[in-house]
Protein backbone atom coordinates (compact mmCIF):
# COMPACT_ATOMS: atom_id res chain seq x y z
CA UNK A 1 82.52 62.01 85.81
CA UNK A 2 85.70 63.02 88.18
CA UNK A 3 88.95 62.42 86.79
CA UNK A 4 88.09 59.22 84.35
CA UNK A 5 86.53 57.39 87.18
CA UNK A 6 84.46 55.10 85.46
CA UNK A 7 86.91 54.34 82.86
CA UNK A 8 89.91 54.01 85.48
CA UNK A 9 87.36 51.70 87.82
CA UNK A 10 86.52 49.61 84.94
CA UNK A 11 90.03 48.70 83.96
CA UNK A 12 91.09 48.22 87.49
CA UNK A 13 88.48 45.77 87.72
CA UNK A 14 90.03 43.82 84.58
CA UNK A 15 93.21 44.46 86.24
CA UNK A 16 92.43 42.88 89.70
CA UNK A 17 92.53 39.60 87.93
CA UNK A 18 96.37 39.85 86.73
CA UNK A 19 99.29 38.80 89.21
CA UNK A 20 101.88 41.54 89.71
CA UNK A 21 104.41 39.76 87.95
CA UNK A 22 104.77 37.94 84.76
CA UNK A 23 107.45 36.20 82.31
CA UNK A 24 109.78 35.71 85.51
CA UNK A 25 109.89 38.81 87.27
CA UNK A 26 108.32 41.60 85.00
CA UNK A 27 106.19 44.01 86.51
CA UNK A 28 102.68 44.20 85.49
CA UNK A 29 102.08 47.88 84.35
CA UNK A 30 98.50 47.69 83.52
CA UNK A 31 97.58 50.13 86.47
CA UNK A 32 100.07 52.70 86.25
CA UNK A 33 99.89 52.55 82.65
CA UNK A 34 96.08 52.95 82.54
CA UNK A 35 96.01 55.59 85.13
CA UNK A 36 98.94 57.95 82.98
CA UNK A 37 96.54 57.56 80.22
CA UNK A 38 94.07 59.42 82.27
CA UNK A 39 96.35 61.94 83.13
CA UNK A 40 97.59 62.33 80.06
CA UNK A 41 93.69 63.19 78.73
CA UNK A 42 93.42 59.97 76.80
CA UNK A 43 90.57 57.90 78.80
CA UNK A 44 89.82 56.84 75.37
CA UNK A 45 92.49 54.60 74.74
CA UNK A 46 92.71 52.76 78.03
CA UNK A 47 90.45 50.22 76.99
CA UNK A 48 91.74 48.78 74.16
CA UNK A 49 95.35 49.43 74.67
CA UNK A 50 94.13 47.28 78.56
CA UNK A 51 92.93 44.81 75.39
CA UNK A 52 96.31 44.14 74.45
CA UNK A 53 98.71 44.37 77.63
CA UNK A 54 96.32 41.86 79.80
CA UNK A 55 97.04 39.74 77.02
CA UNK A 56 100.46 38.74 78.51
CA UNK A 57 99.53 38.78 82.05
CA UNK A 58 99.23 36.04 84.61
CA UNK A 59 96.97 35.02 86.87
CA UNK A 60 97.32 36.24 90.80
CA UNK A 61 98.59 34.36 93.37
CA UNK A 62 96.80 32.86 96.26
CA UNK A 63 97.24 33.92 99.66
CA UNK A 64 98.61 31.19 102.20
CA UNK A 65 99.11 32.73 105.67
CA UNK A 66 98.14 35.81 107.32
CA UNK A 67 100.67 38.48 107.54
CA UNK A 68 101.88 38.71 111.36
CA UNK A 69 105.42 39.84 111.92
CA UNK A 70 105.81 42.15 108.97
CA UNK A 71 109.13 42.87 109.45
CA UNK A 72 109.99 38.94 108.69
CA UNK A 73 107.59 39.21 105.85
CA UNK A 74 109.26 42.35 103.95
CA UNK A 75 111.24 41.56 100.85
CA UNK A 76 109.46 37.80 100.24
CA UNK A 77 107.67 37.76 96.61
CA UNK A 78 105.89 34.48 97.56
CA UNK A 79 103.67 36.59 99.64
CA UNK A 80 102.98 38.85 98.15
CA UNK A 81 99.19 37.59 97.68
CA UNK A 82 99.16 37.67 101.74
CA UNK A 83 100.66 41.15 101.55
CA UNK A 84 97.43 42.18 99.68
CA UNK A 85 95.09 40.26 102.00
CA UNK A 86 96.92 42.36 104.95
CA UNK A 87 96.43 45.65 103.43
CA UNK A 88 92.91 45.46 101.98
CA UNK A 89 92.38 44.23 105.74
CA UNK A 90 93.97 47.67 106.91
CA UNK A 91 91.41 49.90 104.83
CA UNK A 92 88.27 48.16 105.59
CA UNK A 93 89.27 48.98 109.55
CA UNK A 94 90.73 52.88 108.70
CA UNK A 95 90.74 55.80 105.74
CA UNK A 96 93.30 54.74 103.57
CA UNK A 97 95.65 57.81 104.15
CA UNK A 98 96.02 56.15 108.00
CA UNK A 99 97.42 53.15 106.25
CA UNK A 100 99.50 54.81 103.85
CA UNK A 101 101.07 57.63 105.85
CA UNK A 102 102.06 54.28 108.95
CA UNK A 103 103.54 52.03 105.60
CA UNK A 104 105.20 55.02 103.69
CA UNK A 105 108.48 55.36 105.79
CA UNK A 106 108.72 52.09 106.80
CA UNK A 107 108.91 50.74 103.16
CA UNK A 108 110.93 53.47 102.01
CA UNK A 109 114.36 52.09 102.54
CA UNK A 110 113.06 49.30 100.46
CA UNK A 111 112.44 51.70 97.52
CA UNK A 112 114.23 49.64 95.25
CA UNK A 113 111.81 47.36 95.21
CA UNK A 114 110.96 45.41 91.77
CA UNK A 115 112.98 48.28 90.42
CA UNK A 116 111.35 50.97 91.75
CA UNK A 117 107.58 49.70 90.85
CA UNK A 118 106.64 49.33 94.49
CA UNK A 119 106.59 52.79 95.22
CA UNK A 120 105.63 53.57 91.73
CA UNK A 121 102.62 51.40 91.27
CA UNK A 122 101.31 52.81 95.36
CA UNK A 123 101.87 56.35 94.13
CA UNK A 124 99.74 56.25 91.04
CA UNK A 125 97.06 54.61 93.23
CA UNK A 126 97.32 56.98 95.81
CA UNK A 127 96.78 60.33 93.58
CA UNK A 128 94.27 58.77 91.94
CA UNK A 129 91.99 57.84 95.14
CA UNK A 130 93.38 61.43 96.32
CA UNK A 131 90.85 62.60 93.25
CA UNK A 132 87.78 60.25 93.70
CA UNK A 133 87.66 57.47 96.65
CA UNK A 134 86.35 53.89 94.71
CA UNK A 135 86.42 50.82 95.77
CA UNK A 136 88.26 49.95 92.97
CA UNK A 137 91.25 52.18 93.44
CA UNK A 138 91.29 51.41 97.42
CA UNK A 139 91.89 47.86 96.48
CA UNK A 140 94.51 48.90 93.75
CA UNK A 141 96.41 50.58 96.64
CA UNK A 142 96.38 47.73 98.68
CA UNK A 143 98.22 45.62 95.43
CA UNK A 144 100.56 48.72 95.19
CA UNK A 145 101.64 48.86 98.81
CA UNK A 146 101.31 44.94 98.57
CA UNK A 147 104.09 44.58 95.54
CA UNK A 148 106.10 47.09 97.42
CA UNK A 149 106.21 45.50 100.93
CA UNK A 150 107.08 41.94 98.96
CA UNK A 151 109.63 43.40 96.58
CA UNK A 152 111.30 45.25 99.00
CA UNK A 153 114.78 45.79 98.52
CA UNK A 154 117.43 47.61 100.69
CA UNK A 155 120.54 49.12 98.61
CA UNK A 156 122.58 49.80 101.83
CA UNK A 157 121.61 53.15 103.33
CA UNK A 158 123.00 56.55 102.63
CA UNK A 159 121.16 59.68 103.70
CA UNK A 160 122.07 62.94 101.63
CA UNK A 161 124.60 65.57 103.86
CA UNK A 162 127.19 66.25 102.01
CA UNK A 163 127.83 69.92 100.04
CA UNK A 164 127.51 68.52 96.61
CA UNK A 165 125.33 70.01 94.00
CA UNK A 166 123.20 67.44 92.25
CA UNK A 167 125.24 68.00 88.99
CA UNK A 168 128.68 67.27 91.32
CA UNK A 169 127.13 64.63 93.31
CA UNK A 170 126.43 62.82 89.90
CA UNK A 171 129.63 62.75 88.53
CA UNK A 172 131.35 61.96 91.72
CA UNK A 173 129.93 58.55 91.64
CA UNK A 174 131.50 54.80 91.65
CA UNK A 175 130.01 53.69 87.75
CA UNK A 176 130.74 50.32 87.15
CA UNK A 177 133.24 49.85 83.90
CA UNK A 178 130.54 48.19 81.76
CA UNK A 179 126.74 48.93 81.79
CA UNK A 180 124.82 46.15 83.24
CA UNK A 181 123.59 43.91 80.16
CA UNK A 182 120.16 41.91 80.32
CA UNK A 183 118.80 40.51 82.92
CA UNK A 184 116.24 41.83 85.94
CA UNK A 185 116.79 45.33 87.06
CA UNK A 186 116.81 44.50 90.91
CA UNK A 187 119.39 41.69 90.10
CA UNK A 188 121.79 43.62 87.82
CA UNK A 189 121.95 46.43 90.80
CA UNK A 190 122.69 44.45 93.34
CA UNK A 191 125.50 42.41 91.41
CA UNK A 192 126.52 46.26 90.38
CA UNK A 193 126.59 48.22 93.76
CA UNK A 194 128.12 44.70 95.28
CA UNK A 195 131.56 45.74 93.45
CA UNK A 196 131.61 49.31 94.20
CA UNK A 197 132.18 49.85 98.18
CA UNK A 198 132.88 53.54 97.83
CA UNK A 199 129.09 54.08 96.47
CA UNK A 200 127.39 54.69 99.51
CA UNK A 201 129.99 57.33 100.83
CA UNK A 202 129.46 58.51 97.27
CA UNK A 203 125.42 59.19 97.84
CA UNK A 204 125.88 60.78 101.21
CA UNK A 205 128.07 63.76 99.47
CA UNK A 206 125.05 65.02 98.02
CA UNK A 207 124.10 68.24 99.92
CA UNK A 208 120.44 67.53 101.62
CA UNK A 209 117.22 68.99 100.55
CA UNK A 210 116.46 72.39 100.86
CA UNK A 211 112.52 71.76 100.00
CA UNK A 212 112.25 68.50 99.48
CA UNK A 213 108.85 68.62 96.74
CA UNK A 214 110.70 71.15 94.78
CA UNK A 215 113.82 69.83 94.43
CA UNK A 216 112.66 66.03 93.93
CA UNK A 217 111.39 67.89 90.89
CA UNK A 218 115.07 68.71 89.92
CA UNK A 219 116.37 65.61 90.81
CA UNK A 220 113.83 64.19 87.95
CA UNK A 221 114.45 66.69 85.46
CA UNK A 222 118.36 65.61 86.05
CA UNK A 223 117.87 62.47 85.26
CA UNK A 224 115.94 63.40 82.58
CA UNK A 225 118.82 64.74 81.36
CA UNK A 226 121.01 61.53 82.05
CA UNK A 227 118.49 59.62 80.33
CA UNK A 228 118.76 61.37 77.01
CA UNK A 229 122.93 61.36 77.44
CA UNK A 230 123.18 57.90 78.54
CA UNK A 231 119.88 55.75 78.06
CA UNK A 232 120.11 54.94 74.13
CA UNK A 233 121.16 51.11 74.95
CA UNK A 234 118.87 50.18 77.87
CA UNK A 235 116.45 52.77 78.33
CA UNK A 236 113.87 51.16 80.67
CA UNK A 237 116.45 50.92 83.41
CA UNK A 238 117.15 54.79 83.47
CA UNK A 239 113.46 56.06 82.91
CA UNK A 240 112.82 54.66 86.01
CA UNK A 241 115.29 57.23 87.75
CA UNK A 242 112.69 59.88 86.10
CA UNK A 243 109.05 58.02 86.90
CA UNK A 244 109.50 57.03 90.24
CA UNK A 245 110.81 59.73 91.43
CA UNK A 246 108.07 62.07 89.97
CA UNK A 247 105.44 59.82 90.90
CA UNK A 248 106.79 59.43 94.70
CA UNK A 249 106.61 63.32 94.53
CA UNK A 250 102.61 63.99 93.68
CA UNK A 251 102.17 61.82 96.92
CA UNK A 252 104.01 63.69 99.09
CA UNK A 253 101.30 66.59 99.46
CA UNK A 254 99.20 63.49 100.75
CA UNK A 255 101.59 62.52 103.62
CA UNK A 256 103.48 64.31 107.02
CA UNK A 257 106.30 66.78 106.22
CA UNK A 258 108.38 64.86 107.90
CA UNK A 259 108.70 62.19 105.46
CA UNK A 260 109.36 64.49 102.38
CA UNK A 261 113.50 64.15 103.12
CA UNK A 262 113.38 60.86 103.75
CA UNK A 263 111.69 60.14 100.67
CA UNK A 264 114.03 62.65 98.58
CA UNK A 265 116.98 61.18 100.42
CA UNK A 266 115.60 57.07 98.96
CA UNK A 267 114.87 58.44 95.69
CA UNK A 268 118.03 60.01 95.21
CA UNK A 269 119.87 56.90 96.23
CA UNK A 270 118.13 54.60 94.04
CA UNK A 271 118.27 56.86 90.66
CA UNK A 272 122.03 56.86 91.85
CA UNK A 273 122.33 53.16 92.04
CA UNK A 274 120.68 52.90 88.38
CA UNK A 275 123.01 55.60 87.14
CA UNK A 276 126.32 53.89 88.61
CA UNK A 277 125.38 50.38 87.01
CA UNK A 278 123.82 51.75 83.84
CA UNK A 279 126.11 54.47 82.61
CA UNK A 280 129.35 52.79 82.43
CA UNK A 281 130.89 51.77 78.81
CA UNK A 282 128.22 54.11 77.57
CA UNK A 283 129.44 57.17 75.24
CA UNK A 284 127.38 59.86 76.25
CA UNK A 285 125.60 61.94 73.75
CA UNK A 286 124.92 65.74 73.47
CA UNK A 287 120.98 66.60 74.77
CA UNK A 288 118.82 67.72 72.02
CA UNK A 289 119.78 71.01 70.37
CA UNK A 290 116.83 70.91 68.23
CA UNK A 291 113.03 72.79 69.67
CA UNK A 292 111.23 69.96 71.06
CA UNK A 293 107.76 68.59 69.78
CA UNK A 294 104.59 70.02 71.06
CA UNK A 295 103.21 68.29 74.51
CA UNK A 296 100.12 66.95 72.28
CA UNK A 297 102.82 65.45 69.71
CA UNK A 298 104.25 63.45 72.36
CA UNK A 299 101.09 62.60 73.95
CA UNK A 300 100.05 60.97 70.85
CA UNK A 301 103.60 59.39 69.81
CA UNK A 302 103.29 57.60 73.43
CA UNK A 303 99.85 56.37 72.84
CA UNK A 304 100.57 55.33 69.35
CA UNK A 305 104.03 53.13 70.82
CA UNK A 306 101.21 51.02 72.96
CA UNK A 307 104.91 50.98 74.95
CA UNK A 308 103.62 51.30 78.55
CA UNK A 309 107.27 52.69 79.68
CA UNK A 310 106.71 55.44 77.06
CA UNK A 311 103.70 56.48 78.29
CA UNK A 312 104.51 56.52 81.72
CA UNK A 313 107.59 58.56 81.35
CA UNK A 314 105.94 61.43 78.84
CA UNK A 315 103.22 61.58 81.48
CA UNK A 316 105.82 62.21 84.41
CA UNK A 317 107.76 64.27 81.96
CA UNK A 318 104.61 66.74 80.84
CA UNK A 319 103.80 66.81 84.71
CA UNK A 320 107.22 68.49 84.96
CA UNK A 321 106.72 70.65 82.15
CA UNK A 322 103.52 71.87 83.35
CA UNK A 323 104.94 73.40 86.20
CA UNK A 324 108.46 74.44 84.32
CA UNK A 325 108.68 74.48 80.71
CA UNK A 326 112.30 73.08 79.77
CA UNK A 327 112.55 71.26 76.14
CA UNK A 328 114.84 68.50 77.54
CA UNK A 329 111.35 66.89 78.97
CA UNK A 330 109.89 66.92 75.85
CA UNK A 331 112.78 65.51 73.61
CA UNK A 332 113.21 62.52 76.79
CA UNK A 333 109.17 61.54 76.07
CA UNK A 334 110.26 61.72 72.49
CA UNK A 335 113.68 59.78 72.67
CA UNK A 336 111.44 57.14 74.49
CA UNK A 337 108.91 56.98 72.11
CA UNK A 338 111.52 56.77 69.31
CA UNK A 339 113.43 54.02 71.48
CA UNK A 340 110.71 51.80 72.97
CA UNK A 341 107.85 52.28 70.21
């Protein structure tokens, strides 16, 4: 058996039968969440932790009209049922990389789409068909790229060319006075960013990419860091600066160079956007002085939280730490075990 497959096909099977949405706009994690498990070595608990989350879920919609002008048909959640219809249309006529390298840049500067899921849901597909090609995951891309196309979600463009370090770039931002309270993620950044016209200007002083896989690994790791300073009161909102842009980044290898900067440049801007709306009124705190916990402690504190946000982000984080081992990964897995278990 290759990389879970039969337990990652079986629970996208269960999953095909959930909408991508529930309880007014929350995105349904059940794939992402199942296939972090894997990663994460714990094929063992996807089932019955699949038990519980599908519990909440909805039903999908139904599709009502073929997709024809797609342009007219980005950013419209109502079809998002005929987005999937389109796509698994795609891959029964090409290989599935075809479809995903032509719909990768032009959904892009949409990345902010159902708060980053889009491109986060399509990129945990994605690797996993990368490892063994099902039927199951094929369709599972085709919700992915499906959710993304429907949610997408333009924060008015800014490409990186400035001579700001990351570190500079950061604190050179527009942060609105008072961090956004509840409410949708997508909604509370646009009503954010709508009062701060300097913040594009802001994300262009960032210096550009000088290898755009490595140092979307920094930018991660930076907000890594911004999540254990800032993220005590709404935590789910800044992990997302961490998971998508870590899960964007183990797709990359499976797409054109030429679409590594762009995709550095959108991740950049949207982990921006979430920091200038999400930080403000917040007292920071010092990062972790303390050594960290063991990767297997946090593995198991994540599956014991049943929290699919914690599990996602100590499965981005240990993918990090694999490749460099810094501590502040392993106390933001445990600060969002601790905060969301």
């Amino acid at each position: 058996m290759t990389f879970g497959t039969e337990v990652l096909d079986e629970g996208l099977t269960r999953i095909a039968e959930t909408g991508p949405e529930f309880g007014g706009g929350l995105s349904n994690h059940a794939p992402m969440a199942a296939e972090a498990l894997v990663r994460l070595g714990r094929t063992d608990a996807v089932e019955h932790w699949l038990d519980d989350y599908l519990r909440r879920l909805d039903e999908p919609p139904t599709a009502s009209e073929p997709i024809t002008a797609w342009r007219e048909a980005l950013g419209q959640m109502r079809r998002v049922a005929d987005w999937e219809v389109y796509f698994r249309d795609q891959m029964t006529k090409e290989p599935w990389r075809d479809v995903l390298t032509r719909w990768w840049p032009r959904l892009l500067p949409g990345v902010a789409a159902a708060a980053t899921h889009g491109v986060i849901r399509t990129s945990h597909a994605a690797r996993s068909l990368a490892q063994t090609d099902t039927a199951q995951r094929r369709d599972e891309l085709a919700r992915g790229l499906a959710y993304w196309a429907a949610g997408y979600l333009e924060l008015g463009g800014a490409s990186t060319g400035g001579h700001l370090d990351l570190t500079a770039a950061l604190g050179g931002l527009p942060v609105v006075p008072v961090a956004a309270g509840p409410g949708l993620i997508t909604e509370n950044l646009k009503a954010g960013l709508a009062g701060q016209p300097g913040f594009t200007k802001a994300v262009g002083a960032l210096k550009p990419p000088t290898d755009a896989v490595a140092d979307l690994g920094d930018l991660a790791r930076e907000f890594t860091r911004v999540f254990l300073r800032h993220g005590r009161q709404r935590p789910i909102a800044l992990l997302h600066a961490v998971t998508a842009p870590v899960a964007a980044r183990s797709v990359l290898p499976l797409l054109p160079g030429e679409v590594a900067r762009p995709t550095y440049d959108a991740l950049w801007h949207v982990g921006a956007a979430l920091y200038a709306v999400y930080t403000g009124g917040v007292t920071a705190e010092p990062l972790p002085s303390s050594a960290p916990p063991s990767r297997d402690s946090v593995t198991e504190r994540a599956v014991a939280t049943g929290d699919e946000h914690a599990i996602k982000l100590t499965e981005a984080c240990l993918r990090l730490h694999a490749e460099s081992p810094d501590p502040v990964l392993l106390h933001a897995a445990a600060r969002a075990c601790e905060l969301l278990g």
